[in-house]
N, C-alpha and C. Protein backbone atom coordinates (compact mmCIF):
# COMPACT_ATOMS: atom_id res chain seq x y z
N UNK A 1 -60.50 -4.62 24.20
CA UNK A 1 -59.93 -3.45 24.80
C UNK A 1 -58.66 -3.79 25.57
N UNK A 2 -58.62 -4.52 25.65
CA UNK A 2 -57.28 -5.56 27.16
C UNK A 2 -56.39 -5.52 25.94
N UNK A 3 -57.18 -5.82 24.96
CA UNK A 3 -55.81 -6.20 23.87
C UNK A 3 -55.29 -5.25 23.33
N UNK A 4 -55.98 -3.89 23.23
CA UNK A 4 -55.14 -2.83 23.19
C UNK A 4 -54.51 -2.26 23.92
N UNK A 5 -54.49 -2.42 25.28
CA UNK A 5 -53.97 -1.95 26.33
C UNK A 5 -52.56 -2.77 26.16
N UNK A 6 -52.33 -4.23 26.32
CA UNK A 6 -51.29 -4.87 26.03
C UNK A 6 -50.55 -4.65 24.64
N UNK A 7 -50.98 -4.16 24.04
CA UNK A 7 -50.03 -3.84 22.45
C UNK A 7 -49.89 -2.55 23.27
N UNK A 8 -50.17 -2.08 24.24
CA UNK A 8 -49.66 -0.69 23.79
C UNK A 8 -48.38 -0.90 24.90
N UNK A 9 -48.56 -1.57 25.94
CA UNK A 9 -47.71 -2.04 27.12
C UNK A 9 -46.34 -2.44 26.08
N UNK A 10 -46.48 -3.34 25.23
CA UNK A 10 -45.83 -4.16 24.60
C UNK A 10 -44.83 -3.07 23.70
N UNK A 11 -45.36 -2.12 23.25
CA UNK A 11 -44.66 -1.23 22.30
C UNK A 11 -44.20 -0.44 23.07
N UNK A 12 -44.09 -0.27 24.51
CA UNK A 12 -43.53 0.81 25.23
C UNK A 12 -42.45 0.51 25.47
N UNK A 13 -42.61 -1.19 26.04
CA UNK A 13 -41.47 -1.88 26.74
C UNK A 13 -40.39 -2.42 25.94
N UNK A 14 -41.04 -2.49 24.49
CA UNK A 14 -39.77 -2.97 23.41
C UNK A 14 -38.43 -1.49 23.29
N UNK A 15 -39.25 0.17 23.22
CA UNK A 15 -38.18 0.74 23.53
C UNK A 15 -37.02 0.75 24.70
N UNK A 16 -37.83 0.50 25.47
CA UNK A 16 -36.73 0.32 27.08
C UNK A 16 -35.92 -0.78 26.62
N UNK A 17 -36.48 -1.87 26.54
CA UNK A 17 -35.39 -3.17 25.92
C UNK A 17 -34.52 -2.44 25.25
N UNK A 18 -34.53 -2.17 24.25
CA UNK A 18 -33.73 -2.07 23.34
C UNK A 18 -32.70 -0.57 24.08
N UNK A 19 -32.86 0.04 24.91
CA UNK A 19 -32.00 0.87 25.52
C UNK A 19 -30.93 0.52 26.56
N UNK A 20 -31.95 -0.96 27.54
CA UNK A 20 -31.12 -1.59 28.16
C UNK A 20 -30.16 -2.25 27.41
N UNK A 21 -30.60 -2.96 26.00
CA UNK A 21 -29.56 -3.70 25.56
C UNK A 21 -28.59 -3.60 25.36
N UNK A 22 -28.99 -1.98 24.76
CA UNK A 22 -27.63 -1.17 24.51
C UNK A 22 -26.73 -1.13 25.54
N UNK A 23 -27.62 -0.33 26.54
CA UNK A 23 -26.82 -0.26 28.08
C UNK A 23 -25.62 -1.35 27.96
N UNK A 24 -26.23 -2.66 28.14
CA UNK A 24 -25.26 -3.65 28.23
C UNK A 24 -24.66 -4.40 27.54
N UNK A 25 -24.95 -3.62 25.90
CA UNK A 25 -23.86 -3.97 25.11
C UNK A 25 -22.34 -2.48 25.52
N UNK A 26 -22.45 -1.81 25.62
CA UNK A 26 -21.63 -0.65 26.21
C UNK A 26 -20.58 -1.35 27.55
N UNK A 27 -21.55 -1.68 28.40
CA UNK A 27 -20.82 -2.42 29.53
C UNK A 27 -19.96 -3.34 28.91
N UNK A 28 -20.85 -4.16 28.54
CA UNK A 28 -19.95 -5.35 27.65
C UNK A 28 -18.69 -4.64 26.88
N UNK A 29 -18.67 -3.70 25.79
CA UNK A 29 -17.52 -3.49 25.50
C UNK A 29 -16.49 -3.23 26.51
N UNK A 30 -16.74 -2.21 27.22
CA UNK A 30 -16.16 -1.58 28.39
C UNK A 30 -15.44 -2.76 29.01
N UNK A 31 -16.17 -3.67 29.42
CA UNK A 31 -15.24 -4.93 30.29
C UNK A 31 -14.24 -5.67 29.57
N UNK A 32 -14.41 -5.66 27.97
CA UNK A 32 -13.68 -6.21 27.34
C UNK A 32 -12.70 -5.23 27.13
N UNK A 33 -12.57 -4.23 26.94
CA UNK A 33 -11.68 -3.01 26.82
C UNK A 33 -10.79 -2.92 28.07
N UNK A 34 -11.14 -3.25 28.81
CA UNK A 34 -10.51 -3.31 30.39
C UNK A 34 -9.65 -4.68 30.45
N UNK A 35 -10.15 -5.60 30.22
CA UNK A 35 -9.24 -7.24 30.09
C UNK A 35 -8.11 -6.87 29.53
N UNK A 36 -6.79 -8.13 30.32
CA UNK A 36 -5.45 -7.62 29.66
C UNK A 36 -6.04 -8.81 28.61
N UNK A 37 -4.79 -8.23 27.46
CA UNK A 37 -4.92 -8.90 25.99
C UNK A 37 -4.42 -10.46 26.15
N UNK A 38 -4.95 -11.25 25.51
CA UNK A 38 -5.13 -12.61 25.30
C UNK A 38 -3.71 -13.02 25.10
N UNK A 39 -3.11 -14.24 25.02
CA UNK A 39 -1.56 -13.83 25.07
C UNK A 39 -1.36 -14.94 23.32
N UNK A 40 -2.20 -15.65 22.90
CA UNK A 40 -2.71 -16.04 21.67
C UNK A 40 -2.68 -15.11 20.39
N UNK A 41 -3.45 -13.78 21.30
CA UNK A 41 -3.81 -12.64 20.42
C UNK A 41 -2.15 -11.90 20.30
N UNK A 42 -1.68 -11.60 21.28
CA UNK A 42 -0.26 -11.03 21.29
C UNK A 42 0.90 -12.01 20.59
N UNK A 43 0.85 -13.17 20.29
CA UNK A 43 1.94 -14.10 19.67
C UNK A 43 1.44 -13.97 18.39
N UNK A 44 0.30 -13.85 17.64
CA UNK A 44 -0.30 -13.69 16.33
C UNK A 44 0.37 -12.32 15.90
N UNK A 45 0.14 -11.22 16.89
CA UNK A 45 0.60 -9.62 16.79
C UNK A 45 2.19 -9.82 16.09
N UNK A 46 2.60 -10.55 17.16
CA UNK A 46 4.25 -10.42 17.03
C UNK A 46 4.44 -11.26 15.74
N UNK A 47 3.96 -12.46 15.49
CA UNK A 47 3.98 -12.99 14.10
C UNK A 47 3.58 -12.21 13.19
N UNK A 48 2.81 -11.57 13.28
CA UNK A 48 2.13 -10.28 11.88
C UNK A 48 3.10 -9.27 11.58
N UNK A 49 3.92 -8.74 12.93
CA UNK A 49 4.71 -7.70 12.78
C UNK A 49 6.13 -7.95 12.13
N UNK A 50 6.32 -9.30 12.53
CA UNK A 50 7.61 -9.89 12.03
C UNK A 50 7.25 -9.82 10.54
N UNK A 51 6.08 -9.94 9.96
CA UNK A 51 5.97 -10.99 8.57
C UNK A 51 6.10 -9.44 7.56
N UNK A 52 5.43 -8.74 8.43
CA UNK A 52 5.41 -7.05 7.99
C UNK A 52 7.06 -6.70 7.96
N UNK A 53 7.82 -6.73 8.61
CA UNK A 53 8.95 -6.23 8.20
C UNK A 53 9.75 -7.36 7.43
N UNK A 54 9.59 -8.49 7.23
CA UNK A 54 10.38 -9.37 6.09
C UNK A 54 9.68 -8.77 4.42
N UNK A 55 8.40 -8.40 4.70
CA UNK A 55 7.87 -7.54 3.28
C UNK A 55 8.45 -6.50 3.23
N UNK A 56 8.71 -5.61 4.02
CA UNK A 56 9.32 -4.55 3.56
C UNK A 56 11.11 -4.46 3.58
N UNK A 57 11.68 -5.02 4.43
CA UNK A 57 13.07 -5.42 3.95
C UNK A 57 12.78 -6.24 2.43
N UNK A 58 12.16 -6.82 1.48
CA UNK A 58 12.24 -7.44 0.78
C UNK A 58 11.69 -6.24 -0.34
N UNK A 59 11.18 -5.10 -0.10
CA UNK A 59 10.29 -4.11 -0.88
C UNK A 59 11.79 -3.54 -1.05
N UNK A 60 12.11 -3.09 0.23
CA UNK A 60 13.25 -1.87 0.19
C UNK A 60 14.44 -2.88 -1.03
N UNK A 61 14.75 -3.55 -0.99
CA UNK A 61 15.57 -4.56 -1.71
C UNK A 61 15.17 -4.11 -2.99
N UNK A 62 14.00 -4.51 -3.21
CA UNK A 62 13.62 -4.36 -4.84
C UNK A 62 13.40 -3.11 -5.74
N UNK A 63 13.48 -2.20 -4.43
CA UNK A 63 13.09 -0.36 -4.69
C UNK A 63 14.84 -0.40 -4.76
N UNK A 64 15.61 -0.78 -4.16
CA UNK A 64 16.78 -0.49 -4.11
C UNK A 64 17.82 -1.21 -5.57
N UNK A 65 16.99 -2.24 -5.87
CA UNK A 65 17.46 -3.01 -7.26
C UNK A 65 17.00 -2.37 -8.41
N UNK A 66 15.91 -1.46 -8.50
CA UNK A 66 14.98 -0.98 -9.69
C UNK A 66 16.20 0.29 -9.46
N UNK A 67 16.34 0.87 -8.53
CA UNK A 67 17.02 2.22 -8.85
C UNK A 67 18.44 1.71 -9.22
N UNK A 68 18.75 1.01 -9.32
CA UNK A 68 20.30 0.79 -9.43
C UNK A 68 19.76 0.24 -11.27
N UNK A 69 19.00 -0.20 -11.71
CA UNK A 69 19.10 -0.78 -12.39
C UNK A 69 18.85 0.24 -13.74
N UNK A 70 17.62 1.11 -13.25
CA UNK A 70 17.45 2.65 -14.12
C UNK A 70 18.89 3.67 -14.04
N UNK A 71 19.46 3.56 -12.88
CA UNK A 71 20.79 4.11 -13.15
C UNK A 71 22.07 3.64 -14.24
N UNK A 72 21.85 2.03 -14.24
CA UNK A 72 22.37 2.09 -15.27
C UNK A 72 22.30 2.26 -16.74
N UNK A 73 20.79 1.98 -16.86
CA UNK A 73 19.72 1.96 -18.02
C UNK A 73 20.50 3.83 -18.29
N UNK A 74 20.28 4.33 -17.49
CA UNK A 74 20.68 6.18 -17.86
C UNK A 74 22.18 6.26 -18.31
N UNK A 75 23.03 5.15 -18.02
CA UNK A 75 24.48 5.17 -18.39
C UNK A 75 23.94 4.61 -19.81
N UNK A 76 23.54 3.65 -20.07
CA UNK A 76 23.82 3.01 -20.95
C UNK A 76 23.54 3.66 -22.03
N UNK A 77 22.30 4.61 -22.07
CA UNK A 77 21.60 5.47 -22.92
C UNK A 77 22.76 6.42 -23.14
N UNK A 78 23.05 7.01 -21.82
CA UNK A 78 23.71 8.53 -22.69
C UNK A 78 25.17 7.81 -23.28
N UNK A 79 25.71 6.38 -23.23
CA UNK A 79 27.16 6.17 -24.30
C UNK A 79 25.93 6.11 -25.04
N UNK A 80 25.15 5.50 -25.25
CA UNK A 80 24.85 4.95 -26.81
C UNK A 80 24.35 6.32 -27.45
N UNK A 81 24.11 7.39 -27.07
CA UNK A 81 24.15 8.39 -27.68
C UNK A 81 25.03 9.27 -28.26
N UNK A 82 25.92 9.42 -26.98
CA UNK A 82 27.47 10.05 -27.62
C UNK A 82 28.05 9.58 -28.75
N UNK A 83 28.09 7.88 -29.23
CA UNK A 83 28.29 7.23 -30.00
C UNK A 83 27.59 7.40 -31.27
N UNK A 84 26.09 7.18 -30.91
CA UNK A 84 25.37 7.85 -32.41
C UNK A 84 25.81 9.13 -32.64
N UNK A 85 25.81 10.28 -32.07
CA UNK A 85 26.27 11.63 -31.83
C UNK A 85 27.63 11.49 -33.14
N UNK A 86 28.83 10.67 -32.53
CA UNK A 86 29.86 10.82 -32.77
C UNK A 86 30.07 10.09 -34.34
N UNK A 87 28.87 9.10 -34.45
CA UNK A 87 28.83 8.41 -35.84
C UNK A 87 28.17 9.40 -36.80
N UNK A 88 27.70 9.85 -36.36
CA UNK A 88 26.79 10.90 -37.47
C UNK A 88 27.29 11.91 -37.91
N UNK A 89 28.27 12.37 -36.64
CA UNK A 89 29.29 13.49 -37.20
C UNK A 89 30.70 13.22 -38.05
N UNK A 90 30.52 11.56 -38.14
CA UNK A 90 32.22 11.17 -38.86
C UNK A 90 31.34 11.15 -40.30
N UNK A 91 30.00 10.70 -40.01
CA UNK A 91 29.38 10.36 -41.76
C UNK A 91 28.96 12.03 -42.21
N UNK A 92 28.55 12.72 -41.93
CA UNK A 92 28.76 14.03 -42.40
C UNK A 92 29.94 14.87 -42.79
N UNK A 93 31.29 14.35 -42.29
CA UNK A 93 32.46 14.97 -42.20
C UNK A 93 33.08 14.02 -43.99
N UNK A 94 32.06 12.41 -43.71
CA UNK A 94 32.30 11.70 -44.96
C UNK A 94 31.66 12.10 -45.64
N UNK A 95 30.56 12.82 -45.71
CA UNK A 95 30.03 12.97 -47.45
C UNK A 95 30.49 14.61 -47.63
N UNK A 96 30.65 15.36 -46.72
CA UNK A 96 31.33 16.44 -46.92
C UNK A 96 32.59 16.13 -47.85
N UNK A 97 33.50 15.29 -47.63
CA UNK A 97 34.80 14.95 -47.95
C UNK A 97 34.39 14.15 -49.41
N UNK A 98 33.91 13.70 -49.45
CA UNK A 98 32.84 13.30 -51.01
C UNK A 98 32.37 14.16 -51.86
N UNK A 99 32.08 15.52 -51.76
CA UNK A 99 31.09 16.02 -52.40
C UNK A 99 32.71 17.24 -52.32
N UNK A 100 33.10 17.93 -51.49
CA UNK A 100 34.68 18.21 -52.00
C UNK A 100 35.03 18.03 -53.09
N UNK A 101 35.56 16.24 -52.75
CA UNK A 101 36.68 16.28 -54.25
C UNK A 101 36.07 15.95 -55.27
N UNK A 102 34.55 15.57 -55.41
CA UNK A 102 33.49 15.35 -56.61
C UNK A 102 33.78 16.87 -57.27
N UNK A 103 33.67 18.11 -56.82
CA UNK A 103 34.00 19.39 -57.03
C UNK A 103 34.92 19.55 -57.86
């Protein structure tokens, strides 16, 4: 009977534990939330932030090389078209001029 009395002691007090723990895992954050920042942690920051903008100066570069490079890709296309354009209309104007004096 003692021994049920103590399992039951035992299962009461494991909820409280586990509320205090909490309790003072909460505190615990809280105090750490309150500490000024590590100055280890802040030289890593500033190294991360630096490394972050050498990627993107190096992105903007390559966004800026791809568009220059489709811009010309769009020149290059519309001569080489005008050109087919303009060949197709001299060879039609030639078999026209063929089929004329075959006449």
């Amino acid at each position: 009977m003692n021994k049920n009395k103590g399992d039951a002691s035992v299962s009461c007090s494991q909820p409280e534990n586990g509320l205090i723990d909490l309790f003072n895992s909460e505190k615990a954050v809280q105090e750490l939330l309150q500490q000024p920042p590590v100055q280890g942690i802040d030289d890593h920051l500033i190294e991360f932030s630096e490394a972050l903008r050498t990627v993107a100066k190096a992105l903007r570069r390559v966004s800026e090389g791809k568009a220059s490079a489709q811009a010309e890709a769009a020149e290059w296309k519309r001569k080489y078209e005008l050109e087919r354009a303009r060949n197709l209309q001299l060879e039609r104007k030639g078999l026209q001029g063929h089929i004329c004096v075959k006449l």
